[in-house]
Each structure stands twice: as structure tokens, then as C-alpha cells.
N, C-alpha and C. Protein backbone atom coordinates (compact mmCIF):
# COMPACT_ATOMS: atom_id res chain seq x y z
N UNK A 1 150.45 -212.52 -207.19
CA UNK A 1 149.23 -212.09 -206.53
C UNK A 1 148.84 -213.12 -205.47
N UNK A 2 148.95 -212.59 -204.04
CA UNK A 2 148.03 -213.19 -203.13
C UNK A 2 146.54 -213.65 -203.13
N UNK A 3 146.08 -214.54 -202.87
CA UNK A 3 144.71 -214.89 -202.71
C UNK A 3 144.10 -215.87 -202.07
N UNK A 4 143.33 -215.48 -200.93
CA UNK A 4 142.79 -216.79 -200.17
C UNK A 4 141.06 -216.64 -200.41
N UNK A 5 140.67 -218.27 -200.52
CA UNK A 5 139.28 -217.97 -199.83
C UNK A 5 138.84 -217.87 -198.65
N UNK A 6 138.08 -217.20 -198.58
CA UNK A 6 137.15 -217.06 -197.06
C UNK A 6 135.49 -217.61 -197.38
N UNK A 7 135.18 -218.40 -198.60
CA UNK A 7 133.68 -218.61 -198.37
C UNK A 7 133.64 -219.51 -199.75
N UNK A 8 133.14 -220.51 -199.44
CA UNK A 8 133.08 -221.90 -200.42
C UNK A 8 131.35 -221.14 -201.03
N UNK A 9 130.92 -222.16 -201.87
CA UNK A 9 129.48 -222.37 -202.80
C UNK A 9 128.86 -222.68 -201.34
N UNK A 10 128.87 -223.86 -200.56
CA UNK A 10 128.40 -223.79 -199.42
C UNK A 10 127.60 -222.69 -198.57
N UNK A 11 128.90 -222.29 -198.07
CA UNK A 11 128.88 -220.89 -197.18
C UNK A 11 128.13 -220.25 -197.66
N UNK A 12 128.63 -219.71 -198.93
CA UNK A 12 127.67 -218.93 -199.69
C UNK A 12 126.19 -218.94 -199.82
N UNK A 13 125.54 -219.90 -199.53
CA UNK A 13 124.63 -220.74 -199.99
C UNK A 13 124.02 -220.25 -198.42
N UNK A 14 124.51 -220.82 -197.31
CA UNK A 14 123.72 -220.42 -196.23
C UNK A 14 123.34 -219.11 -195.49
N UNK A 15 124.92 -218.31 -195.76
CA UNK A 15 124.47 -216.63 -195.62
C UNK A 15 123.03 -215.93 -196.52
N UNK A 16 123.18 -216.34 -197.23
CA UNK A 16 122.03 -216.13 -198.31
C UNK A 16 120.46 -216.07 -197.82
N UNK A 17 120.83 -217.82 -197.33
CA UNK A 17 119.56 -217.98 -196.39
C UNK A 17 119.27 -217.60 -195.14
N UNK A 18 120.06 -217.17 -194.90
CA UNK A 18 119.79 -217.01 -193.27
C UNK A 18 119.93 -215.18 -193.45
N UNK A 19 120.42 -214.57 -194.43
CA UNK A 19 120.04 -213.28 -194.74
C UNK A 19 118.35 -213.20 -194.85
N UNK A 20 117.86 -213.74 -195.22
CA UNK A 20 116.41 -214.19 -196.14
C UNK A 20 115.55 -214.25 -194.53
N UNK A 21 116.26 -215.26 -193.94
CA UNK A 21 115.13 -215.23 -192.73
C UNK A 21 115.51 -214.27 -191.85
N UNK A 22 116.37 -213.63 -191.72
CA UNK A 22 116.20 -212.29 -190.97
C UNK A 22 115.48 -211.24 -191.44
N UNK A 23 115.76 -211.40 -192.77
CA UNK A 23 114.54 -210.41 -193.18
C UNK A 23 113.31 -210.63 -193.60
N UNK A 24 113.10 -211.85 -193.58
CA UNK A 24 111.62 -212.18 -193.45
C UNK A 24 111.15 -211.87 -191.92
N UNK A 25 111.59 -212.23 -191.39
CA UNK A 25 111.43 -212.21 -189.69
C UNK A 25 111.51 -210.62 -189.27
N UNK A 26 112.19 -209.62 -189.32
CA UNK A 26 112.14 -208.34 -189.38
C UNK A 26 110.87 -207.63 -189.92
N UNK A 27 110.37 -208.06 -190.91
CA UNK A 27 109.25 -207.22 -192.16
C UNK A 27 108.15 -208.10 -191.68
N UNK A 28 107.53 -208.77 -190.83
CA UNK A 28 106.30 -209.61 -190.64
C UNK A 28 105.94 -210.62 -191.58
N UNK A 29 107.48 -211.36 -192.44
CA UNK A 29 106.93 -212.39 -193.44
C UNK A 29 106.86 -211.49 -194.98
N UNK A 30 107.54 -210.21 -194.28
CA UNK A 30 108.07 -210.04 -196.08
C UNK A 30 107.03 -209.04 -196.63
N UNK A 31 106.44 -208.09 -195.40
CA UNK A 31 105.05 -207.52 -196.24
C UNK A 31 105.62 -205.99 -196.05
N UNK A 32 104.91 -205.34 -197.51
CA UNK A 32 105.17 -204.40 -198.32
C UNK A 32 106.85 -203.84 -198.47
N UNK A 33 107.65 -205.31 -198.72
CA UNK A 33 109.00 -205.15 -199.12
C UNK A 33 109.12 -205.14 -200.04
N UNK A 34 110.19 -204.33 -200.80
CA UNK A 34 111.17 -204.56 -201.93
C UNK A 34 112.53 -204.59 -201.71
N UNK A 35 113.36 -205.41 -202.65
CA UNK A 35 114.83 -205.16 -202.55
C UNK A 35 115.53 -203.96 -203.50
N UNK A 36 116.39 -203.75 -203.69
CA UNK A 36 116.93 -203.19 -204.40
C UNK A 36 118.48 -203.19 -204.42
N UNK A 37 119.06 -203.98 -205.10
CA UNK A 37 120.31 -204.55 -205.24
C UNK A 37 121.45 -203.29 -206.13
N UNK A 38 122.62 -202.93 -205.47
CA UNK A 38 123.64 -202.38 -205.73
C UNK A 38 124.64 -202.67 -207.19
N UNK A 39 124.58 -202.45 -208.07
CA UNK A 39 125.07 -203.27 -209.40
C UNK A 39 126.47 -203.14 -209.16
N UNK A 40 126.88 -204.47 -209.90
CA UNK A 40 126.45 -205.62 -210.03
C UNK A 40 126.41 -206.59 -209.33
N UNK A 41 127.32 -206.87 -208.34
CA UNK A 41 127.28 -208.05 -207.28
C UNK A 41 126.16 -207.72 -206.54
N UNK A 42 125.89 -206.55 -205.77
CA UNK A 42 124.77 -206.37 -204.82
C UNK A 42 123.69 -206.53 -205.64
N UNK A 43 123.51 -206.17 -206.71
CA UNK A 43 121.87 -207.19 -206.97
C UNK A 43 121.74 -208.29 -207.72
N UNK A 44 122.85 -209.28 -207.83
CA UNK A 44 122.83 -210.71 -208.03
C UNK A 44 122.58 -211.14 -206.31
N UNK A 45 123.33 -210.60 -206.04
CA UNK A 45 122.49 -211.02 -203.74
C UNK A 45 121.17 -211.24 -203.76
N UNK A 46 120.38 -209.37 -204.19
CA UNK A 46 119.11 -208.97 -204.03
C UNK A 46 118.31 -210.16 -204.79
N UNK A 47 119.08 -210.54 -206.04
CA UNK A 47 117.83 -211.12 -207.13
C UNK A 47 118.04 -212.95 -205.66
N UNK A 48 119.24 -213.58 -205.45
CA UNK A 48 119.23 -214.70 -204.44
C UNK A 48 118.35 -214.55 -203.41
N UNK A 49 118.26 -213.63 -202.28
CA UNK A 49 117.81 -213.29 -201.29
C UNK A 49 116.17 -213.37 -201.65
N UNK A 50 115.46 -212.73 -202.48
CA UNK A 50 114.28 -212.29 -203.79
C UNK A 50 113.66 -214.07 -203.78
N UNK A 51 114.66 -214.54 -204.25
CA UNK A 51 114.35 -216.37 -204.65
C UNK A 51 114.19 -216.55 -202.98
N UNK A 52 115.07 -216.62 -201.92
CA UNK A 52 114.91 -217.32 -200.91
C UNK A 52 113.56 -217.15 -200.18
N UNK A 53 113.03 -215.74 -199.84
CA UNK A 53 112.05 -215.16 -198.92
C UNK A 53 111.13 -215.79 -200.40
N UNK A 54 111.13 -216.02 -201.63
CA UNK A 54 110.07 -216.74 -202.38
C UNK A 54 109.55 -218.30 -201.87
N UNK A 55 110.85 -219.20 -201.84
CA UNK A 55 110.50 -220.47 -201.29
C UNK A 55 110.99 -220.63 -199.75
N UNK A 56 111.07 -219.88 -198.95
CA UNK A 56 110.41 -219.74 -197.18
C UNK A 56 109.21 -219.27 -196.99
N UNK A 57 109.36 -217.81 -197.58
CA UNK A 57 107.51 -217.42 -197.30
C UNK A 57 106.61 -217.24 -197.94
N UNK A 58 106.72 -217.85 -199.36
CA UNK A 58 106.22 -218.00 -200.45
C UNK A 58 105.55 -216.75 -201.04
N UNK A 59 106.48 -215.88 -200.78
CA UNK A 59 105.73 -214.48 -201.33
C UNK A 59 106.63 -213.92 -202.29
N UNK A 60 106.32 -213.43 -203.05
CA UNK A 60 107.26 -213.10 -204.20
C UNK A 60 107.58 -211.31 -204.22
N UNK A 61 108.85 -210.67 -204.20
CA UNK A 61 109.65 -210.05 -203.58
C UNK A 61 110.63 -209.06 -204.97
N UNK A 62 109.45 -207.85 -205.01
CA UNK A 62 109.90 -207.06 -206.25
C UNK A 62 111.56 -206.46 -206.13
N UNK A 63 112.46 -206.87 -207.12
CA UNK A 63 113.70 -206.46 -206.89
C UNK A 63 113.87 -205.85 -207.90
N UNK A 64 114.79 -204.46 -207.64
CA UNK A 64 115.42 -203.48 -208.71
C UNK A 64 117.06 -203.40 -208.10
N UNK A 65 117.31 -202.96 -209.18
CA UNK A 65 118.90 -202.41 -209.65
C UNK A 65 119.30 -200.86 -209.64
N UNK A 66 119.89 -200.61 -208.67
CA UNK A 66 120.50 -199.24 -208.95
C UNK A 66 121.75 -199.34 -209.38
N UNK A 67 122.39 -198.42 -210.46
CA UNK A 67 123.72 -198.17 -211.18
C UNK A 67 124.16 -196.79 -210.58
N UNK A 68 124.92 -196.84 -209.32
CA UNK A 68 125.21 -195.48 -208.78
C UNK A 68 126.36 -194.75 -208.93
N UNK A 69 126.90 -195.16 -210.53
CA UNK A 69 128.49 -194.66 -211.23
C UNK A 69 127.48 -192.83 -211.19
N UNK A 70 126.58 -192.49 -211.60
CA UNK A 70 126.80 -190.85 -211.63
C UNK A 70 126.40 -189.89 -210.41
N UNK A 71 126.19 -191.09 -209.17
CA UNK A 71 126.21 -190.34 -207.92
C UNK A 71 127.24 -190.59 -207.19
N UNK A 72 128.58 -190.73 -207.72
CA UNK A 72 129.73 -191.66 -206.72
C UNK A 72 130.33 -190.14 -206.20
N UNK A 73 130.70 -190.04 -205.61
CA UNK A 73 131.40 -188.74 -205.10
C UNK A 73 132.91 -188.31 -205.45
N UNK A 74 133.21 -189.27 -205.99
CA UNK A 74 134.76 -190.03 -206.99
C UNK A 74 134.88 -190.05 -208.07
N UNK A 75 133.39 -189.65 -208.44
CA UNK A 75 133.23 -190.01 -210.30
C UNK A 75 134.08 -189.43 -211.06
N UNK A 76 134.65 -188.07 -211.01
CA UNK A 76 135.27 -186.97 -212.08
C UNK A 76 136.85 -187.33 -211.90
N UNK A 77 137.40 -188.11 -210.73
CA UNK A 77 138.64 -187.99 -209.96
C UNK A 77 138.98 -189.34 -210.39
N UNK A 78 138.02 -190.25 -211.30
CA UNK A 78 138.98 -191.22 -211.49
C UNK A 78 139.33 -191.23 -212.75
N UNK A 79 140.69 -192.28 -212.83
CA UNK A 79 141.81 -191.88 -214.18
C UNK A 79 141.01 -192.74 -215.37
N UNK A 80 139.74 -193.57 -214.91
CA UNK A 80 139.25 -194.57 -216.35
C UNK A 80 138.00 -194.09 -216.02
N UNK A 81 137.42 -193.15 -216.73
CA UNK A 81 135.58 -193.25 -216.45
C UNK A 81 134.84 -194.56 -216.49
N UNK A 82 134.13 -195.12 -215.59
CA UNK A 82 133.51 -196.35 -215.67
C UNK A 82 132.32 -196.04 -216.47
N UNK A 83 131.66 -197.45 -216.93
CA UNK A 83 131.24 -197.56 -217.81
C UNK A 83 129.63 -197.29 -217.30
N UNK A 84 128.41 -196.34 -217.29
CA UNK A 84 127.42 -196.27 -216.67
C UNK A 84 126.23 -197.38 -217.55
N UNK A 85 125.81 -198.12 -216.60
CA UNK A 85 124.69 -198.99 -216.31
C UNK A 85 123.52 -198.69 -216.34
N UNK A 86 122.38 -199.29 -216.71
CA UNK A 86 120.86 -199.34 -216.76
C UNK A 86 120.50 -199.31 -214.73
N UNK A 87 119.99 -198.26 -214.38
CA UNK A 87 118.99 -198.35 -213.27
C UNK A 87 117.78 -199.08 -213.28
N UNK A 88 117.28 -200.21 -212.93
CA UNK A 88 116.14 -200.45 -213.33
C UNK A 88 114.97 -200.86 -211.80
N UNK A 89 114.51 -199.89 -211.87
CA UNK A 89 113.04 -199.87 -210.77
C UNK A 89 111.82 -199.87 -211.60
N UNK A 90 111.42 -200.77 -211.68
CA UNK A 90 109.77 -201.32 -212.32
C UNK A 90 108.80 -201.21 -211.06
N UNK A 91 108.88 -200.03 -210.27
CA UNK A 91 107.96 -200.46 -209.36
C UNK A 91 108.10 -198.86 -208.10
N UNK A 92 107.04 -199.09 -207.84
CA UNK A 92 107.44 -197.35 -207.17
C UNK A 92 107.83 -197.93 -205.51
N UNK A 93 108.67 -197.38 -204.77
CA UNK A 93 109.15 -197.20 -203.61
C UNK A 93 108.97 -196.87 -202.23
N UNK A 94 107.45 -196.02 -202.72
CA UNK A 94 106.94 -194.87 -202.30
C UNK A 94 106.23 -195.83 -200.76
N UNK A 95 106.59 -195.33 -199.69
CA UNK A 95 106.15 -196.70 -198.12
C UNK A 95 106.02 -197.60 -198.10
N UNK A 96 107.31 -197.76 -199.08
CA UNK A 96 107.29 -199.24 -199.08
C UNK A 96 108.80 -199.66 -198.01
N UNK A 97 108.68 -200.47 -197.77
CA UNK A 97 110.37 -201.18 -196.67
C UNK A 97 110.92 -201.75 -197.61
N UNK A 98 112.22 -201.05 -198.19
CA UNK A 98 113.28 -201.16 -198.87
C UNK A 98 114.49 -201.43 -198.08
N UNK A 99 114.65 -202.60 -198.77
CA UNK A 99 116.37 -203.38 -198.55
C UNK A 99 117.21 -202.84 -199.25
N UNK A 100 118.08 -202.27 -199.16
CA UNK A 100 119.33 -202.07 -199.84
C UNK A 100 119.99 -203.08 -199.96
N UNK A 101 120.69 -204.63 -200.80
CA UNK A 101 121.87 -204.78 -200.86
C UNK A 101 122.77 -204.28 -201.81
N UNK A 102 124.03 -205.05 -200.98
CA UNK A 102 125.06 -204.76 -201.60
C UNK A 102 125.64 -205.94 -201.10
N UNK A 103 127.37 -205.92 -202.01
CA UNK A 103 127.99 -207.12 -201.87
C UNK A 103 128.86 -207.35 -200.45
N UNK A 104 129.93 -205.66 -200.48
CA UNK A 104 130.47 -205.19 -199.55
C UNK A 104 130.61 -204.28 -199.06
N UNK A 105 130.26 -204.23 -198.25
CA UNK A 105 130.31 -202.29 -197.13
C UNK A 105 131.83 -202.47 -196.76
N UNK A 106 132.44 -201.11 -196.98
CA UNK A 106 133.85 -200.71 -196.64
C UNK A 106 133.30 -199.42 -196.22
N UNK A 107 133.78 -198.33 -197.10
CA UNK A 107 133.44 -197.20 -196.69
C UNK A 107 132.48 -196.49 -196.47
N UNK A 108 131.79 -197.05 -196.92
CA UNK A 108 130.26 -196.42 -197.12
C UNK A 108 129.53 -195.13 -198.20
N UNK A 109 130.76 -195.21 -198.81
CA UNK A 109 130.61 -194.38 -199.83
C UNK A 109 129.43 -194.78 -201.08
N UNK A 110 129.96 -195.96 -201.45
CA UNK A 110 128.71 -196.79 -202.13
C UNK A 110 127.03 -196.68 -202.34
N UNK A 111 127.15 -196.89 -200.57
CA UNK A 111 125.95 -196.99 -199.76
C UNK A 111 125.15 -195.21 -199.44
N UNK A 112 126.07 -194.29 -199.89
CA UNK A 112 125.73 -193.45 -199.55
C UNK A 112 125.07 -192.47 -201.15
N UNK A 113 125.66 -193.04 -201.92
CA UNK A 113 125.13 -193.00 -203.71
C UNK A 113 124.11 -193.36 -203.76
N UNK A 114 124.58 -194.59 -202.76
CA UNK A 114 122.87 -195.47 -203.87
C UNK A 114 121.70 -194.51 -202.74
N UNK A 115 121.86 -194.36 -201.81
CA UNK A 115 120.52 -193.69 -200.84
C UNK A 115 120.19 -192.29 -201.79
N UNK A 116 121.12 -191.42 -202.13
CA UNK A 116 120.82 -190.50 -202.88
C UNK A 116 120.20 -190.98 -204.14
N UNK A 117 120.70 -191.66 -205.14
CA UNK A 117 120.22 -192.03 -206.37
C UNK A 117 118.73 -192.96 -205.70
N UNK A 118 118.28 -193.57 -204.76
CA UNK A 118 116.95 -194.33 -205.10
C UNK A 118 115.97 -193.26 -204.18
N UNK A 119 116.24 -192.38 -203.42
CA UNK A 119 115.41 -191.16 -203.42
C UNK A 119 114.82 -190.54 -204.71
N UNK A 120 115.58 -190.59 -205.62
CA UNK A 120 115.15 -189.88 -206.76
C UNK A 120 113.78 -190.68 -207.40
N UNK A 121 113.47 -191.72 -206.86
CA UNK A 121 112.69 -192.56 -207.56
C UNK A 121 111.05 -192.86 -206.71
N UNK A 122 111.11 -191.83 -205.25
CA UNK A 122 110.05 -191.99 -204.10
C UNK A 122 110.76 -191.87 -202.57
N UNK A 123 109.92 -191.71 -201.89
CA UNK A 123 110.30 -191.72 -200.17
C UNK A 123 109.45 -193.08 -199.31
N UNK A 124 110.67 -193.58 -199.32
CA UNK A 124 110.32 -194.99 -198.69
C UNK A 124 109.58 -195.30 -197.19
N UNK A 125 109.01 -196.08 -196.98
CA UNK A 125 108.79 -195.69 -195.50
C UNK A 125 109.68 -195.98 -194.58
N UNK A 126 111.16 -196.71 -194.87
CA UNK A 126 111.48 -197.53 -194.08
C UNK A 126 112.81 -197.85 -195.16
N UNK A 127 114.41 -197.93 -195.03
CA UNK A 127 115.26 -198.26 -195.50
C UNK A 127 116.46 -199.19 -194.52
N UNK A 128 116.65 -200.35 -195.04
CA UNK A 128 117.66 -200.89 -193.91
C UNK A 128 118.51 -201.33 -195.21
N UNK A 129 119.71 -201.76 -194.55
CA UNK A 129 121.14 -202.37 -195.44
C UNK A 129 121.53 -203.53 -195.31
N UNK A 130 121.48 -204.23 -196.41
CA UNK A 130 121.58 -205.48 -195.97
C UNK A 130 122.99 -205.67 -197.20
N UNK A 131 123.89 -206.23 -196.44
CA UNK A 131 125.66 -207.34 -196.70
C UNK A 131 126.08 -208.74 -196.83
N UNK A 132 126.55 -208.57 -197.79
CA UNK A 132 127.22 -210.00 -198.00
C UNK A 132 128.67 -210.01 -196.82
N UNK A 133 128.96 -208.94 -196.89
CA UNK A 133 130.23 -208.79 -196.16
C UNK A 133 130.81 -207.13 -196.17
N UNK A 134 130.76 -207.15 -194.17
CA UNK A 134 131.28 -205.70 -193.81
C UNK A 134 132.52 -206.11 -193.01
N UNK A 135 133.41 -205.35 -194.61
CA UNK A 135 134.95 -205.68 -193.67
C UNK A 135 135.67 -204.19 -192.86
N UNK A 136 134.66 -203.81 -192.36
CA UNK A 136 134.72 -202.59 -191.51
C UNK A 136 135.35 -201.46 -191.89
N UNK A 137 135.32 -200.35 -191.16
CA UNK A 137 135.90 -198.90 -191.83
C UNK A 137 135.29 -198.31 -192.56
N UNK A 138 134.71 -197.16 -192.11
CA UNK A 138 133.54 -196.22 -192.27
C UNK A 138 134.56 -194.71 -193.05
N UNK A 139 134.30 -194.43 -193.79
CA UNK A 139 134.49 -192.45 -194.21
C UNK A 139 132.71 -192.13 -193.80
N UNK A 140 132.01 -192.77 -194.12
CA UNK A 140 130.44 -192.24 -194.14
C UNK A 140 129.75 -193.19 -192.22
N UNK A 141 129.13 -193.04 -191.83
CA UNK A 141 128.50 -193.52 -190.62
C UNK A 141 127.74 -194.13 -191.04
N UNK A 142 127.62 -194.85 -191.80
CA UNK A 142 126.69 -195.98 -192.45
C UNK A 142 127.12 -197.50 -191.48
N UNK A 143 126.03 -198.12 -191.55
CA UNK A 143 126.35 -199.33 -190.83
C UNK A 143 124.78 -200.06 -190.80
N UNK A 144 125.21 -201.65 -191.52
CA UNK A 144 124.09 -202.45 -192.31
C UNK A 144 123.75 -203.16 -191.27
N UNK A 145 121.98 -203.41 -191.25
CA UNK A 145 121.41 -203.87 -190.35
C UNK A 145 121.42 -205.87 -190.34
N UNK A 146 121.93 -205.92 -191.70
CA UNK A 146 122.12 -207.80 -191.84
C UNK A 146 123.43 -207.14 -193.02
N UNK A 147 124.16 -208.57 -192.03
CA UNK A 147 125.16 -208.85 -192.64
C UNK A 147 125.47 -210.40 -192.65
N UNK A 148 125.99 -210.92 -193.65
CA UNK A 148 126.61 -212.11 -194.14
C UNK A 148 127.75 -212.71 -192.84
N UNK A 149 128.42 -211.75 -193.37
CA UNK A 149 130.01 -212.43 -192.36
C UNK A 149 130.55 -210.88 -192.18
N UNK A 150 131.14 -210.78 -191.21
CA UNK A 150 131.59 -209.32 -190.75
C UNK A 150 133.26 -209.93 -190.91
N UNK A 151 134.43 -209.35 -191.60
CA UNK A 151 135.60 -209.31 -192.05
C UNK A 151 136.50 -208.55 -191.64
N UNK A 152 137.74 -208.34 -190.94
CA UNK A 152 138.36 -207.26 -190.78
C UNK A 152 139.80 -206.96 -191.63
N UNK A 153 139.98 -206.47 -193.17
CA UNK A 153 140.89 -206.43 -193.82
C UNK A 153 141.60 -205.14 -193.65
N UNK A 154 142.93 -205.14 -193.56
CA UNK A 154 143.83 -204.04 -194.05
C UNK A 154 143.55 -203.21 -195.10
N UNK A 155 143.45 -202.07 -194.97
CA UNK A 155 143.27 -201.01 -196.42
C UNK A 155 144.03 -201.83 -197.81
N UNK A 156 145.15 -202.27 -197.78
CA UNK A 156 145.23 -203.26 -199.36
C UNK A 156 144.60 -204.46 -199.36
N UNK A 157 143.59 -205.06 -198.92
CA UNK A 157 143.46 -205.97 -199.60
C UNK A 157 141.78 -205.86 -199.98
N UNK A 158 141.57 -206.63 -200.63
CA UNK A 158 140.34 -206.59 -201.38
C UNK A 158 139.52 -208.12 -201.52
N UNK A 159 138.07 -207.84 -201.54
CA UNK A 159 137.39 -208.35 -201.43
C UNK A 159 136.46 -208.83 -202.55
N UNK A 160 137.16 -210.08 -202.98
CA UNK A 160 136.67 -210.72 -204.43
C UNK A 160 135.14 -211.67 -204.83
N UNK A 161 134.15 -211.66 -204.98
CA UNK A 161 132.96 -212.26 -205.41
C UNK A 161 133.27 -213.29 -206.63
N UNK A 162 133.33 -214.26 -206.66
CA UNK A 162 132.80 -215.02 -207.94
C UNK A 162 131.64 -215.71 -208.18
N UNK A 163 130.86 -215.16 -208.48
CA UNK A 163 129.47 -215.92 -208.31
C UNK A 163 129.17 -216.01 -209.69
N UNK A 164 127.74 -217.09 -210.08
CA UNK A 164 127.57 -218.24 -210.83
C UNK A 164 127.13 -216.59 -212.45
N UNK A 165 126.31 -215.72 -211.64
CA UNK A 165 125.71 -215.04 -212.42
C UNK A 165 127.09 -214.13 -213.60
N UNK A 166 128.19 -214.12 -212.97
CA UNK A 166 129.44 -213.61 -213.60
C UNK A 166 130.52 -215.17 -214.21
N UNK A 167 129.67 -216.16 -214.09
CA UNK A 167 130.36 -217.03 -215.26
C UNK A 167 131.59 -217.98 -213.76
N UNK A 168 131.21 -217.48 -212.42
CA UNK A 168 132.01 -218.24 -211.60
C UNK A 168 131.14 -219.27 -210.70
N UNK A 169 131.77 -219.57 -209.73
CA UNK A 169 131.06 -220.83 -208.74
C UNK A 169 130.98 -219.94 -207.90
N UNK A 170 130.20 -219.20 -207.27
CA UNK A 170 130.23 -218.72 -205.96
C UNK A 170 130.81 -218.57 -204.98
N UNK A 171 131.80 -219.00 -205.33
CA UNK A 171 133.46 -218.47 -204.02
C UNK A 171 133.63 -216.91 -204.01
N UNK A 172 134.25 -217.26 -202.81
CA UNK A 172 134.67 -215.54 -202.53
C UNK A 172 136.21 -215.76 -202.01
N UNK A 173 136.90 -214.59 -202.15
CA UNK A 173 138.33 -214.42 -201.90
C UNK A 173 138.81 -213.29 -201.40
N UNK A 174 140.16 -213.32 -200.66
CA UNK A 174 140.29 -211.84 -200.30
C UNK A 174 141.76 -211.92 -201.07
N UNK A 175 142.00 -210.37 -201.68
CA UNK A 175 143.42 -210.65 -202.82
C UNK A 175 143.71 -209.32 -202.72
N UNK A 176 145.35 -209.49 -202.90
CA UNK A 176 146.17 -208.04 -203.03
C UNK A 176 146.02 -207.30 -203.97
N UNK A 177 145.12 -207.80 -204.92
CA UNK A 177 145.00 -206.64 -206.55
C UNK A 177 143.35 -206.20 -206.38
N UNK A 178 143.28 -205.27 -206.70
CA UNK A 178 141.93 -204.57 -206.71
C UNK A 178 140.89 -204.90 -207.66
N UNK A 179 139.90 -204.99 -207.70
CA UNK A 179 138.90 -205.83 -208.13
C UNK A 179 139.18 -204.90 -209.67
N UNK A 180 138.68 -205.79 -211.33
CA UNK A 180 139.06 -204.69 -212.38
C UNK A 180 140.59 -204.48 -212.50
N UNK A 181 141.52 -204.76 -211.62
CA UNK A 181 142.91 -204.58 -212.27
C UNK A 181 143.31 -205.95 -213.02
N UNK A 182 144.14 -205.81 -214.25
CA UNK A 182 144.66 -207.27 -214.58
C UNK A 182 145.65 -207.82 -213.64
N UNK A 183 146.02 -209.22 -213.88
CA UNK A 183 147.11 -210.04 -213.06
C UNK A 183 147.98 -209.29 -213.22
């Protein structure tokens, strides 16, 4: 198995922040935002990003979890049913300016679940997308208004997260085996 990094604890560390002040800077300092993070990597981002706009603009920054395994458009067509997750929104949606993250935009398929699944929960006034990393190539016309690092990978390779909240150091990697397959 191939594998390089593309993003140290460092790196990591400053996309984060500088995600944080764009979107503090976008929303007037963060007012009537929520996040709402993509499970599981996209809302270990949301809950980072959540902490940052806390100690820049000292405002504290309601984040939820969407689990969008029963709106995937793929769900019935794959050979291992994945395992469905807790949704958790403690907080209504309803005109409020909602962040979407996520970890990585590829197709936009993802991104296009979770918009269906957090409708179900209110009508926002306002939805933007925010990335750790868009390694380009659209099936859906989706396209995130903050992004981390913009990537351009070949259809095989894949785009690995290790961060602290999954038991790793915050590196990231790009590798020939698909995220969930063994060595």
C-alpha cells in the first residue's frame, strides 16, 4: 500500500484556524450561526472550528451531527450495510446561518444527503459548506464556500484523516486503499 502525507498536526492546526476566521469574518463575528458537522470526521472539524470562533470571538458556537447513512443515494447498492449513527441536533435551525462541514468534498454526493437529511430538522436562513479538503470532481454541482486545501487526486486514490478524536495525531494522507478496507 502506497501512502503519502500531505498535512502534518501543524498544518492541520492552521487550516482549522484560518477556516474559523473566514467564517467568523463572513457571519459578522459569528452571529446567529450554527455548525453542523458530517459524521464522523466532518464533525470532529465542526466540534475544532466550534472551539476556534470560541477563543477568537469569544462566542460560543452550537454544533450538531448529522449521520447521513439513510439518505445516501448508494445505501441499498452497497455489498456491507454500514452501520447507522445517532443524528444529533439539540437546537432548532430554523434562520439560522448553518455551516455544513465535512472532511472531504469529492463528489458531492455526501453533501447532497446531508442538505436533504438537515432540512428535515427546519429551513435555515442561509447554508454554506465548509472543507477540510476539495480534491475536486463533482457527480452533484455542489461546491464549498471555505475550504482547507483544495487537492487534485486521481479517481484511485483516497483521502485519509487521522485525527486525535479517532485515537491518531492529526495527520492526513493520501493512499491507494479506500478508507474501511484492511491492509
Amino acid at each position: 500500500m502506497k501512502e503519502t502525507k500531505i498535512m502534518d498536526s501543524q498544518e492541520f492546526q492552521r487550516k482549522i484556524k484560518r477556516l474559523s476566521s473566514e467564517i467568523i469574518d463572513d457571519t459578522r463575528g459569528a452571529e446567529n450561526l450554527v455548525l453542523i458537522g458530517i459524521r464522523s470526521a466532518g464533525a470532529y472539524v465542526a466540534k475544532r472550528i466550534a472551539q476556534q470562533v470560541k477563543k477568537s470571538a469569544g462566542k460560543e458556537i452550537p454544533v450538531g451531527i448529522l449521520d447521513i447513512t439513510l439518505y445516501r443515494d448508494d445505501f441499498f447498492n452497497r455489498p456491507i450495510q454500514p452501520q447507522i449513527k445517532q443524528t444529533i441536533l439539540n437546537f432548532d435551525i430554523t434562520d439560522k446561518h448553518v455551516i455544513l462541514v465535512d472532511d472531504v468534498l469529492w463528489t458531492g454526493r455526501t453533501v447532497r444527503a446531508a442538505l436533504d437529511h438537515m432540512i428535515d430538522f427546519g429551513r435555515p436562513a442561509k447554508v454554506r459548506l465548509c472543507v477540510l479538503f476539495d480534491r475536486g470532481y463533482r457527480d452533484f454541482p455542489i461546491e464549498p464556500n471555505y475550504v482547507g486545501k483544495k487537492i487534485d487526486l486521481p479517481k484511485n486514490a483516497w483521502v485519509q484523516l487521522m485525527m486525535t478524536e479517532d485515537g491518531g495525531k492529526d495527520e492526513v494522507f493520501v493512499t491507494d486503499r479506500k478508507p474501511g478496507e484492511g491492509s
